[in-house]
PDB file of N, CA and C in Angstrom:
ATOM      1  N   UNK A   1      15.440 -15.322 -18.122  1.00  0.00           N
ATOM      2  CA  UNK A   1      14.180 -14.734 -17.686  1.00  0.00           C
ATOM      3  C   UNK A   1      13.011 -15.417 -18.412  1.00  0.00           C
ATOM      4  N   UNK A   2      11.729 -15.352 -17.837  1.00  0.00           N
ATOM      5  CA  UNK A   2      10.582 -16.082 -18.247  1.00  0.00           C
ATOM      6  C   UNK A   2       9.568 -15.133 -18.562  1.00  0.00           C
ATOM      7  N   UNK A   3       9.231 -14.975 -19.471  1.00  0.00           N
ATOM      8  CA  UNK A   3       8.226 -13.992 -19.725  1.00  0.00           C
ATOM      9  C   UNK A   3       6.585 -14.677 -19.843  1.00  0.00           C
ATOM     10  N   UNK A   4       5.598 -14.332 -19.411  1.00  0.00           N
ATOM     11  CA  UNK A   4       4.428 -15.232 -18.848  1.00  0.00           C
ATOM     12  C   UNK A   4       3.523 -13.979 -19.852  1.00  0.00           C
ATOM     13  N   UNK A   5       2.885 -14.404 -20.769  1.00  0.00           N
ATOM     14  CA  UNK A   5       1.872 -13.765 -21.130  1.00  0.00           C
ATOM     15  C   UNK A   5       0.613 -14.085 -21.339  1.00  0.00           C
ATOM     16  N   UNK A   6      -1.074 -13.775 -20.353  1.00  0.00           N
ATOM     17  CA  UNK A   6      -2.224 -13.954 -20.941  1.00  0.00           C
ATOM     18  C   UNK A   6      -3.147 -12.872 -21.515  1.00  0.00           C
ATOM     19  N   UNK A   7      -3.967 -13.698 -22.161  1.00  0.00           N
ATOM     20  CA  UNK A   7      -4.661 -12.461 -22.434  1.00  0.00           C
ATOM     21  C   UNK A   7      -6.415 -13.334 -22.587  1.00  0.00           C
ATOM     22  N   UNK A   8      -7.315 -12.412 -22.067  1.00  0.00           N
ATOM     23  CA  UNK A   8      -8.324 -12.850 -21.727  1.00  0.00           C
ATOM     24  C   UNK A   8      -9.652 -12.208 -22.405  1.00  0.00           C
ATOM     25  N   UNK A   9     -10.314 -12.804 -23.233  1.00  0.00           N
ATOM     26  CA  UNK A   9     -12.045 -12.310 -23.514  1.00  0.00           C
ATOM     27  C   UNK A   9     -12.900 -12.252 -22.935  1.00  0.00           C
ATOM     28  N   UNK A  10     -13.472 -11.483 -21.939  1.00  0.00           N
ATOM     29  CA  UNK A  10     -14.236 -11.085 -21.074  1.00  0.00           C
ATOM     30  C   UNK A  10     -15.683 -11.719 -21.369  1.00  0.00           C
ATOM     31  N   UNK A  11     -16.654 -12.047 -20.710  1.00  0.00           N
ATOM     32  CA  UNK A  11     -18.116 -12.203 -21.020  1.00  0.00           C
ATOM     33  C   UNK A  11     -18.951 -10.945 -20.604  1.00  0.00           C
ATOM     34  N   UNK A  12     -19.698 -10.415 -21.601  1.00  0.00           N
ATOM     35  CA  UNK A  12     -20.317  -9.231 -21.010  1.00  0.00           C
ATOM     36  C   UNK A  12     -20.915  -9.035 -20.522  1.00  0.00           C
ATOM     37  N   UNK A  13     -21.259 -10.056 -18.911  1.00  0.00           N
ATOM     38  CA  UNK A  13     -22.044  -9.955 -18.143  1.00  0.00           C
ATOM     39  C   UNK A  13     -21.083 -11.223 -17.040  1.00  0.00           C
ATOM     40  N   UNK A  14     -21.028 -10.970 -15.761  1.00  0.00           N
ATOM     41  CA  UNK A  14     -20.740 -12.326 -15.142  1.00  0.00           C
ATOM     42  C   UNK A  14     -20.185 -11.627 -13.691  1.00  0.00           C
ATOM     43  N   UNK A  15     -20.054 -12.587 -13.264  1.00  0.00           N
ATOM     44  CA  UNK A  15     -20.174 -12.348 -10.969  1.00  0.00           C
ATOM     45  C   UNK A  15     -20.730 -10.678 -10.624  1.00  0.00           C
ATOM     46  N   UNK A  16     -22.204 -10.722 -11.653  1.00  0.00           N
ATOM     47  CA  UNK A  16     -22.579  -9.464 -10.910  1.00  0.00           C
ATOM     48  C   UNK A  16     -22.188  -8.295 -11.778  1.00  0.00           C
ATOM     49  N   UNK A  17     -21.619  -8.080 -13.007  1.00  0.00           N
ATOM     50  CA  UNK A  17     -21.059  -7.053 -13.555  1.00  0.00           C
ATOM     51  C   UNK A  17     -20.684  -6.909 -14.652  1.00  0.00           C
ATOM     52  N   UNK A  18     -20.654  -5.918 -15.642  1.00  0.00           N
ATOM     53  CA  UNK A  18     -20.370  -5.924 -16.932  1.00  0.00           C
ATOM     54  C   UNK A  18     -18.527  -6.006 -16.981  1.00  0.00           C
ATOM     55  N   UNK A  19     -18.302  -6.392 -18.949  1.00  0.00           N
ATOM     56  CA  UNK A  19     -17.077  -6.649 -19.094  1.00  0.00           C
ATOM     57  C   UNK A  19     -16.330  -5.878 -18.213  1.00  0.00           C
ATOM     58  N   UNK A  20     -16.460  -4.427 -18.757  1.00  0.00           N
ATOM     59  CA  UNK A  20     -15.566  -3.177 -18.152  1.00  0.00           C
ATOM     60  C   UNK A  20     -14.873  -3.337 -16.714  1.00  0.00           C
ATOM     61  N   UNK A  21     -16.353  -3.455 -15.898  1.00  0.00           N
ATOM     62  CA  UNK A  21     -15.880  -3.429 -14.615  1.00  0.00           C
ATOM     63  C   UNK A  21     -14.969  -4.606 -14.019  1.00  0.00           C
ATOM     64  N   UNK A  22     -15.318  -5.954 -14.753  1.00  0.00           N
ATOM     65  CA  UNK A  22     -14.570  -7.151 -14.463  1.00  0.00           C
ATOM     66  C   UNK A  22     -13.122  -6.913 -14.706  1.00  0.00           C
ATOM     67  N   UNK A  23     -12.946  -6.114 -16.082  1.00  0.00           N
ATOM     68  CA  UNK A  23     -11.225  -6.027 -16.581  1.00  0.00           C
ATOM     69  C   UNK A  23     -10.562  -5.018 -14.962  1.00  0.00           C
ATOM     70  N   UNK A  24     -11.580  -3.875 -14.477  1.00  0.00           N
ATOM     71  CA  UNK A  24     -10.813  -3.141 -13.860  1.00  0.00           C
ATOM     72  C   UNK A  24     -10.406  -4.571 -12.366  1.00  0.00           C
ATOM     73  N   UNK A  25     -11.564  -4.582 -12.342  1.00  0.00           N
ATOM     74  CA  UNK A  25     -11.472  -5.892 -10.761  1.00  0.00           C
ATOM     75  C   UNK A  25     -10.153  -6.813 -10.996  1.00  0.00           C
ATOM     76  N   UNK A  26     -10.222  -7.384 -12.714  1.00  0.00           N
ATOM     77  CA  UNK A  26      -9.038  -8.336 -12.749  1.00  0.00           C
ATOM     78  C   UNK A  26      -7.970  -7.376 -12.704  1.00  0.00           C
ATOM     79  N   UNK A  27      -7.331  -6.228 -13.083  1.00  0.00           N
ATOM     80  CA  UNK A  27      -6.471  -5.545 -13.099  1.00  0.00           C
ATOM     81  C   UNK A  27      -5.911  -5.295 -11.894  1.00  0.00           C
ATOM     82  N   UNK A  28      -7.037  -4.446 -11.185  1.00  0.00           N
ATOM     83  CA  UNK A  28      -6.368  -4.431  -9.597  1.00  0.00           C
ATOM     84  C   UNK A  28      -6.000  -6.083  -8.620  1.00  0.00           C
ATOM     85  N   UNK A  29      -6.967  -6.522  -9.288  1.00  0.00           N
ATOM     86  CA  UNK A  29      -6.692  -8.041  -8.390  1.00  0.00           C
ATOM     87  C   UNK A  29      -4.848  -8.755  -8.879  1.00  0.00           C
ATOM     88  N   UNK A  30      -4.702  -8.524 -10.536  1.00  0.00           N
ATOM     89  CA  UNK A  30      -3.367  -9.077 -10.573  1.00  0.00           C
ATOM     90  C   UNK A  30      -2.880  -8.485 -10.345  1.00  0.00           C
ATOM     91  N   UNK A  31      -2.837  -6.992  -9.981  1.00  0.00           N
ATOM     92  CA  UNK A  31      -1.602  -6.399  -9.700  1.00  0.00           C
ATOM     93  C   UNK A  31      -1.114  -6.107  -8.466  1.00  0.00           C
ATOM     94  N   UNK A  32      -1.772  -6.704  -7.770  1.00  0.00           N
ATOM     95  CA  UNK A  32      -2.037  -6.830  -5.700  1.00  0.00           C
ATOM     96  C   UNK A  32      -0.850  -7.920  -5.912  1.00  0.00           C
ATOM     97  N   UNK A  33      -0.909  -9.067  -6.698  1.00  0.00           N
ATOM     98  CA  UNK A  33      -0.060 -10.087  -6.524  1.00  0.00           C
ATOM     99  C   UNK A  33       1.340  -9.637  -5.993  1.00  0.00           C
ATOM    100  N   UNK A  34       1.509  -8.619  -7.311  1.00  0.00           N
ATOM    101  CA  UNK A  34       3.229  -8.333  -6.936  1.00  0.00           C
ATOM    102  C   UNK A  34       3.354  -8.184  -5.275  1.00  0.00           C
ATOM    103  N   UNK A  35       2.442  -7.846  -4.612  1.00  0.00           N
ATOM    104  CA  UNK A  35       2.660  -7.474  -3.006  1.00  0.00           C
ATOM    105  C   UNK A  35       2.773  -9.336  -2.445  1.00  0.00           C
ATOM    106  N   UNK A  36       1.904  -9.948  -2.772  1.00  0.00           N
ATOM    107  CA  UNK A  36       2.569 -11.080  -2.199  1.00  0.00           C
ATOM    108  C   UNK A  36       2.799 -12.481  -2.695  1.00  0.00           C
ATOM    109  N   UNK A  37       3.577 -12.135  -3.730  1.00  0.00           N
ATOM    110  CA  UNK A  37       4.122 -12.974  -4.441  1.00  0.00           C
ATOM    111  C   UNK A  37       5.532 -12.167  -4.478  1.00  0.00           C
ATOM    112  N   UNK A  38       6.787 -13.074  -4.229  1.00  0.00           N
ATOM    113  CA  UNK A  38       7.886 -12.049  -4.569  1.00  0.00           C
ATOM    114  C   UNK A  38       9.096 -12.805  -5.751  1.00  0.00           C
ATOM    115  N   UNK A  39       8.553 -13.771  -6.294  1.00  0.00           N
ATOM    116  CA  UNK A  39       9.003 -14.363  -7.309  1.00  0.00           C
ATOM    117  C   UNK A  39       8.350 -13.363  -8.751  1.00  0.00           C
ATOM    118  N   UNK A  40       7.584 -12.731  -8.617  1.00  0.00           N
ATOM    119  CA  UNK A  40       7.030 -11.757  -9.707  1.00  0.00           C
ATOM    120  C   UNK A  40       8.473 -10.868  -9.726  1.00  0.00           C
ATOM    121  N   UNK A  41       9.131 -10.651 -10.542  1.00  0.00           N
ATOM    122  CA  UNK A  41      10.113  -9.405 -11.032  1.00  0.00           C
ATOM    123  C   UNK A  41       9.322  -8.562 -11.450  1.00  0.00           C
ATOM    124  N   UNK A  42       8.318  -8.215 -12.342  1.00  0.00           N
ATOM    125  CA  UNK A  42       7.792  -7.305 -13.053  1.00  0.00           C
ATOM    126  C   UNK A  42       6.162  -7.704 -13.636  1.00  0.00           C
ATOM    127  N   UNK A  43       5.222  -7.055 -13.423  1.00  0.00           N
ATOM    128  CA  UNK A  43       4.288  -7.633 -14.410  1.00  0.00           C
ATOM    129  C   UNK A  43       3.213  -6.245 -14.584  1.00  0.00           C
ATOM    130  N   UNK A  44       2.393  -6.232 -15.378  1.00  0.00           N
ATOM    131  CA  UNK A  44       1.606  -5.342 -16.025  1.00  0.00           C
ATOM    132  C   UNK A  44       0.689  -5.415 -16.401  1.00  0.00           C
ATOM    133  N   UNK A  45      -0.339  -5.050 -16.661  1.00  0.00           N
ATOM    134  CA  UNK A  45      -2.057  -5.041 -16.945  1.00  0.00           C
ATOM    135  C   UNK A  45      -2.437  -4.292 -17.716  1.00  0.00           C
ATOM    136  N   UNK A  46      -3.474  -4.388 -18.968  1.00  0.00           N
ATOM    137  CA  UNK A  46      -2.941  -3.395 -19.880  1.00  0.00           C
ATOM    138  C   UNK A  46      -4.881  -3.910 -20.532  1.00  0.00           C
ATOM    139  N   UNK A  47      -5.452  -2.859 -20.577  1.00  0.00           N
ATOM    140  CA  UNK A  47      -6.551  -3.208 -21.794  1.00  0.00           C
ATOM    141  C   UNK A  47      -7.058  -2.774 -23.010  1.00  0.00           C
ATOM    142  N   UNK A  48      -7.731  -3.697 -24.062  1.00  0.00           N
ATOM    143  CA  UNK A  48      -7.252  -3.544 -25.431  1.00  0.00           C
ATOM    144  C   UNK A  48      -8.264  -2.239 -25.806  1.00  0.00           C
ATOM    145  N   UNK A  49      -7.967  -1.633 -26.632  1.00  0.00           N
ATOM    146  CA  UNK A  49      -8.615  -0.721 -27.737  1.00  0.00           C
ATOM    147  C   UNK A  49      -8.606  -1.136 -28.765  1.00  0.00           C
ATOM    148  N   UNK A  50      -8.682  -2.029 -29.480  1.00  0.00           N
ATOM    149  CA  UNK A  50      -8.106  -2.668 -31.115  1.00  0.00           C
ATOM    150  C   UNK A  50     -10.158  -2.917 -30.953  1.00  0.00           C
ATOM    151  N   UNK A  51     -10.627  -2.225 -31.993  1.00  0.00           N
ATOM    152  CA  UNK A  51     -12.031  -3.209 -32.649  1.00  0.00           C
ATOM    153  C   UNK A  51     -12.070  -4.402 -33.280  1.00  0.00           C
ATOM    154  N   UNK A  52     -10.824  -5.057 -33.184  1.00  0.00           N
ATOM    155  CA  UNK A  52     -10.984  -6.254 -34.001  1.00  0.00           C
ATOM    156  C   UNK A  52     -11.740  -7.264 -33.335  1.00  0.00           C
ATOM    157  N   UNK A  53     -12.239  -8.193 -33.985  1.00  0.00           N
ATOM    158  CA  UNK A  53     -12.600  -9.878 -33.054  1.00  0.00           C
ATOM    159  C   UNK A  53     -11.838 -10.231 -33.127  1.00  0.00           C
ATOM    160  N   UNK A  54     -10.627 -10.666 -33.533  1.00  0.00           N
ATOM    161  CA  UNK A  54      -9.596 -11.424 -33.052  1.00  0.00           C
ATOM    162  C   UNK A  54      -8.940 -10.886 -31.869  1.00  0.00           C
ATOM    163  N   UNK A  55      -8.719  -9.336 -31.627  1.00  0.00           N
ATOM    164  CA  UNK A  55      -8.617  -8.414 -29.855  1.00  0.00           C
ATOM    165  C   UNK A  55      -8.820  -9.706 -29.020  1.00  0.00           C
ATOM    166  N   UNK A  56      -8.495  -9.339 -27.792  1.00  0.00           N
ATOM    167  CA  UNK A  56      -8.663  -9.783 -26.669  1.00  0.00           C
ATOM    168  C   UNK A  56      -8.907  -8.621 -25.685  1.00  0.00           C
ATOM    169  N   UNK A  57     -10.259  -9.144 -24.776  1.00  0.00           N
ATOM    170  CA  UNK A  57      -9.909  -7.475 -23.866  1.00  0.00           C
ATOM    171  C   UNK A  57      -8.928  -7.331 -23.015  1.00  0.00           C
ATOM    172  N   UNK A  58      -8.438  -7.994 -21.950  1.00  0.00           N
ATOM    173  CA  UNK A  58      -7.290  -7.876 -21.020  1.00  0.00           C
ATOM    174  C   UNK A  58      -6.143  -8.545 -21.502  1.00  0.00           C
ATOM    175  N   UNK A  59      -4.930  -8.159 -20.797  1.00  0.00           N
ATOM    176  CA  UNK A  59      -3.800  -8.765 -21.021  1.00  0.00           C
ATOM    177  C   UNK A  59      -2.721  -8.681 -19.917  1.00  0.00           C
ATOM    178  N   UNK A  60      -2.117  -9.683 -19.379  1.00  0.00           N
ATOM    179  CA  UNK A  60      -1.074  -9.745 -18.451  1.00  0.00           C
ATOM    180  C   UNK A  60       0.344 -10.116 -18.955  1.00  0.00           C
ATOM    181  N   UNK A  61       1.083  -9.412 -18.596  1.00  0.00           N
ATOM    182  CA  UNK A  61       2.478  -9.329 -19.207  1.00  0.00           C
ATOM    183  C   UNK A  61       3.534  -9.568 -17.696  1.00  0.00           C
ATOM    184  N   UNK A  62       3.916 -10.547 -17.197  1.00  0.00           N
ATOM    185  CA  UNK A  62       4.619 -10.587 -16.073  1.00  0.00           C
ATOM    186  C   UNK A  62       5.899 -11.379 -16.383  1.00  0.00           C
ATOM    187  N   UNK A  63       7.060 -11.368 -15.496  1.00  0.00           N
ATOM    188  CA  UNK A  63       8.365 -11.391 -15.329  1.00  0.00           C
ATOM    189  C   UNK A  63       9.180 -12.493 -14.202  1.00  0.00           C
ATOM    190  N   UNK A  64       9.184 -13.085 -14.629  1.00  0.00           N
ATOM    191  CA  UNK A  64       9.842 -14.046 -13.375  1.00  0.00           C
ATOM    192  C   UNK A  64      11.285 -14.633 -13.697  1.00  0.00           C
ATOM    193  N   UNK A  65      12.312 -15.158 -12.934  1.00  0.00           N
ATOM    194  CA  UNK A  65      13.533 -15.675 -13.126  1.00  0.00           C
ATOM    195  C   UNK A  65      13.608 -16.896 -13.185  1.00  0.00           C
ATOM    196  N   UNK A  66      12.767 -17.561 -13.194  1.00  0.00           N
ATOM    197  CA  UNK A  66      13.196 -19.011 -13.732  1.00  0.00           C
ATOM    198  C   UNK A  66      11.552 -19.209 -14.045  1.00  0.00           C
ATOM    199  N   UNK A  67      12.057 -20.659 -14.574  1.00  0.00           N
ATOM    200  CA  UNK A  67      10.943 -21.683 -15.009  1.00  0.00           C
ATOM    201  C   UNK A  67       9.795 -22.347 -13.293  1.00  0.00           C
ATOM    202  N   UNK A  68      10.842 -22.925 -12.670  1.00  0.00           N
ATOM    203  CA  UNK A  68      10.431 -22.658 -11.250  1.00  0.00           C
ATOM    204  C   UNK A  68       9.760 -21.600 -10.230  1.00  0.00           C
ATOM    205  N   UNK A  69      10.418 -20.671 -10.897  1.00  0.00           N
ATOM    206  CA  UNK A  69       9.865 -19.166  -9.903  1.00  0.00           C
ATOM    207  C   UNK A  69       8.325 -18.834 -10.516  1.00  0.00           C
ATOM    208  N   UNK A  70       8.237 -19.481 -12.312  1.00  0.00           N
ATOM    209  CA  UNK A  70       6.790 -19.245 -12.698  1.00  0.00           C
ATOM    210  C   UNK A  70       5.709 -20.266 -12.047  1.00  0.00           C
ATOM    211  N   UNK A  71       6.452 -21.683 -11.979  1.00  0.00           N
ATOM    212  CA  UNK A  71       5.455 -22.727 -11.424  1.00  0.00           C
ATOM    213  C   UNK A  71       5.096 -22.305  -9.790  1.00  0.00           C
ATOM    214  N   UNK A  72       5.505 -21.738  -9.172  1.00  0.00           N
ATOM    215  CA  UNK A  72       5.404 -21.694  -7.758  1.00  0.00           C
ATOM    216  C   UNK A  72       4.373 -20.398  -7.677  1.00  0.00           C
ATOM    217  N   UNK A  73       4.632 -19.136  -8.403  1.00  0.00           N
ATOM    218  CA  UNK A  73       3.276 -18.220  -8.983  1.00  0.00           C
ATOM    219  C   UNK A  73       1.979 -18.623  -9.052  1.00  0.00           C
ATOM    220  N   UNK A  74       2.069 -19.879 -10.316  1.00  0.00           N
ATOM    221  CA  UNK A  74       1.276 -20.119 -10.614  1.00  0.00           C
ATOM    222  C   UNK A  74      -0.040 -21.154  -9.926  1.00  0.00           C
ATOM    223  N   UNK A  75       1.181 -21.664  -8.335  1.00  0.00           N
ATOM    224  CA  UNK A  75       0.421 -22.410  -7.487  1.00  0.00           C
ATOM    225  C   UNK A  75       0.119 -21.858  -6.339  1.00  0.00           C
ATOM    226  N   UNK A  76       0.439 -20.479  -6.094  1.00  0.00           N
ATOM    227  CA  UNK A  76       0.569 -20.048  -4.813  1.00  0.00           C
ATOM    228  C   UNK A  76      -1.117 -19.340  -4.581  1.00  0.00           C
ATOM    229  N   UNK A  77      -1.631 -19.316  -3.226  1.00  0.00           N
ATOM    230  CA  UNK A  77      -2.929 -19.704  -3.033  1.00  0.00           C
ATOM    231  C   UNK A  77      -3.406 -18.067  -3.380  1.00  0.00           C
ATOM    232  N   UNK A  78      -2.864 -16.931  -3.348  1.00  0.00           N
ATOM    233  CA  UNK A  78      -3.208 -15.811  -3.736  1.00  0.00           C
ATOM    234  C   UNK A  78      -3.861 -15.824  -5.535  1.00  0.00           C
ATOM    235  N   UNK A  79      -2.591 -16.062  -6.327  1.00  0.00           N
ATOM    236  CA  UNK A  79      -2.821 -16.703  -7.747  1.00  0.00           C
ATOM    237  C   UNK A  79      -3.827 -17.284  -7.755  1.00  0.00           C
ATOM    238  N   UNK A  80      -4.053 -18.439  -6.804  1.00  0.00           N
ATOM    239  CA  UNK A  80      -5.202 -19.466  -7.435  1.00  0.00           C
ATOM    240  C   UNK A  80      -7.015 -18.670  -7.186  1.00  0.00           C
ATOM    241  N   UNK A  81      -6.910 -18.031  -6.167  1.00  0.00           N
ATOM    242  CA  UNK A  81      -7.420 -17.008  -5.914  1.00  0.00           C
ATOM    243  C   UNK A  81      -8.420 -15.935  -7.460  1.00  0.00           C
ATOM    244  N   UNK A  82      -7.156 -15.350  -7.584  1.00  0.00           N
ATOM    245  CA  UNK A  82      -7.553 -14.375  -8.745  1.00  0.00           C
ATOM    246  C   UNK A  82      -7.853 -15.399 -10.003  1.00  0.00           C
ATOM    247  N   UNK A  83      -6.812 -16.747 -10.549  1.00  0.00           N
ATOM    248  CA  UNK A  83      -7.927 -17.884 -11.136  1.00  0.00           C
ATOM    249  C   UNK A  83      -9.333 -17.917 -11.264  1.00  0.00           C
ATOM    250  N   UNK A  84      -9.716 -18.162  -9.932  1.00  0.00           N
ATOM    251  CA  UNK A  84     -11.433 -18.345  -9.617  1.00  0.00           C
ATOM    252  C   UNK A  84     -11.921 -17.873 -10.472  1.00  0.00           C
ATOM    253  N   UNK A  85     -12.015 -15.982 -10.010  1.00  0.00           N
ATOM    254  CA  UNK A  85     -12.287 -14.968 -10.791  1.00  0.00           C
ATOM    255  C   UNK A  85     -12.341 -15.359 -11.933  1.00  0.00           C
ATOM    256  N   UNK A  86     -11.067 -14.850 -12.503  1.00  0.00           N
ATOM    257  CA  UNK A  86     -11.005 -15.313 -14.111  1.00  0.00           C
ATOM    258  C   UNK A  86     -11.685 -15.914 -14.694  1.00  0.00           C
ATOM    259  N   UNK A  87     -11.922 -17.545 -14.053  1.00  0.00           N
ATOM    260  CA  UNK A  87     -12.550 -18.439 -14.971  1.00  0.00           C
ATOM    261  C   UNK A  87     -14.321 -18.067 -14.810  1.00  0.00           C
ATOM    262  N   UNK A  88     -14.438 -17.405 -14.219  1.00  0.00           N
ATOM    263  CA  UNK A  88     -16.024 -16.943 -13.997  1.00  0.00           C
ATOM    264  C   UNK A  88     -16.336 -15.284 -14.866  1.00  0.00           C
ATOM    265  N   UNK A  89     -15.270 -15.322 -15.284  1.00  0.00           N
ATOM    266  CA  UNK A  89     -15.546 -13.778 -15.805  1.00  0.00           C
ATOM    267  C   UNK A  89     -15.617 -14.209 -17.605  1.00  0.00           C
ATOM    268  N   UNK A  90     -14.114 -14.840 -18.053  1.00  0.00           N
ATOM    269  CA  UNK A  90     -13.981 -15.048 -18.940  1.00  0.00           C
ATOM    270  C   UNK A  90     -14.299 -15.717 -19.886  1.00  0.00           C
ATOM    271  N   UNK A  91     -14.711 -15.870 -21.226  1.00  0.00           N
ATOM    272  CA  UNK A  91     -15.047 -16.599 -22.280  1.00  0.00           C
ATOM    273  C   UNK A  91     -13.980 -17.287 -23.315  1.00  0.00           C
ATOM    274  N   UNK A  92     -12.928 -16.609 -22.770  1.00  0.00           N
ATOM    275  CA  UNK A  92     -11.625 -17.209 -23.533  1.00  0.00           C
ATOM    276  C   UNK A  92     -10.260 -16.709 -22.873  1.00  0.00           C
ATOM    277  N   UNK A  93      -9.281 -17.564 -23.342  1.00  0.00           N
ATOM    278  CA  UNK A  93      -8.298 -17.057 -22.722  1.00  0.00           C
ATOM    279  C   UNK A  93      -6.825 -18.080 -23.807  1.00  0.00           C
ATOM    280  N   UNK A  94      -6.011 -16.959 -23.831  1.00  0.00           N
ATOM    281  CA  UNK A  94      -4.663 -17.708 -24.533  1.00  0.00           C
ATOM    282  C   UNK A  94      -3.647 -17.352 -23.494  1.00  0.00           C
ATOM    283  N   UNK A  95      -2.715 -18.113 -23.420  1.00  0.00           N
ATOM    284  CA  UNK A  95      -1.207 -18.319 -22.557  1.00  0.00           C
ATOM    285  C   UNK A  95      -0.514 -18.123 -23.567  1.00  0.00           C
ATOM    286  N   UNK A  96       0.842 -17.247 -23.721  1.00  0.00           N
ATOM    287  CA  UNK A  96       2.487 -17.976 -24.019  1.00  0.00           C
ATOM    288  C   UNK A  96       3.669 -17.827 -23.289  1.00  0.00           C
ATOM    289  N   UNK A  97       4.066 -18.904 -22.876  1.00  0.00           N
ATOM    290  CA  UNK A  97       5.354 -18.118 -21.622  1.00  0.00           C
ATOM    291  C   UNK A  97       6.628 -18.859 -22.500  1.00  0.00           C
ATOM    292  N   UNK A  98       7.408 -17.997 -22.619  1.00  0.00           N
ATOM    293  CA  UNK A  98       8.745 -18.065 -23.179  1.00  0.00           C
ATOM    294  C   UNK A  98       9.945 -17.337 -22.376  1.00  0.00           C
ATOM    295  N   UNK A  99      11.360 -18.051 -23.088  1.00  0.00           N
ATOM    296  CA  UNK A  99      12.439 -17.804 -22.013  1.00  0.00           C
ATOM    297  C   UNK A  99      12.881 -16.644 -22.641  1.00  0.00           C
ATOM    298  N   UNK A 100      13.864 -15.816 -22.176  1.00  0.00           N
ATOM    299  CA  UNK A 100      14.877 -15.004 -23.225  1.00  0.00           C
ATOM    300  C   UNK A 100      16.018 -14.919 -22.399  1.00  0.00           C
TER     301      UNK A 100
END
């Protein structure tokens, strides 16, 4: 199994809207995927409460069966889609995808 994790720093202002509302937009937007993407096994949306600066505000936690089943996710035109978004919302962003 492939476990895909990001997590994203919001800008507090951007396409029209504060952080808050962007995390809910990205939330519902990744979690539409599972409907048409069916290489997703599992994935989750989750946002931070930690006051730290090192925090991140959003975070995606998703599930796929191979290394392949993540690359084809990650190209499929829905995904690239919610991308856009992202990169217009966000000020930072970390990846780690690992096997188990």
């Amino acid at each position: 199994m492939i476990k895909h994790i990001v997590m994203w720093k919001l800008k507090e202002h951007a396409a029209g809207a504060g952080a808050q509302e962007n995390a809910r937009i990205l939330k519902t937007r990744l979690l539409e995927l599972k409907d048409s993407i069916p290489h997703i096994k599992e994935i989750e949306v989750g946002f931070n409460f930690n006051p730290s600066e090192a925090a991140c505000d959003v975070v995606l936690y998703s599930v796929f069966e191979s290394r392949d089943d993540l690359e084809t996710y990650q190209k499929h035109p829905e995904h690239r889609k919610v991308v856009g978004f992202v990169n217009e919302i966000r000020s930072d962003r970390h990846v780690v995808d690992y096997e188990t």
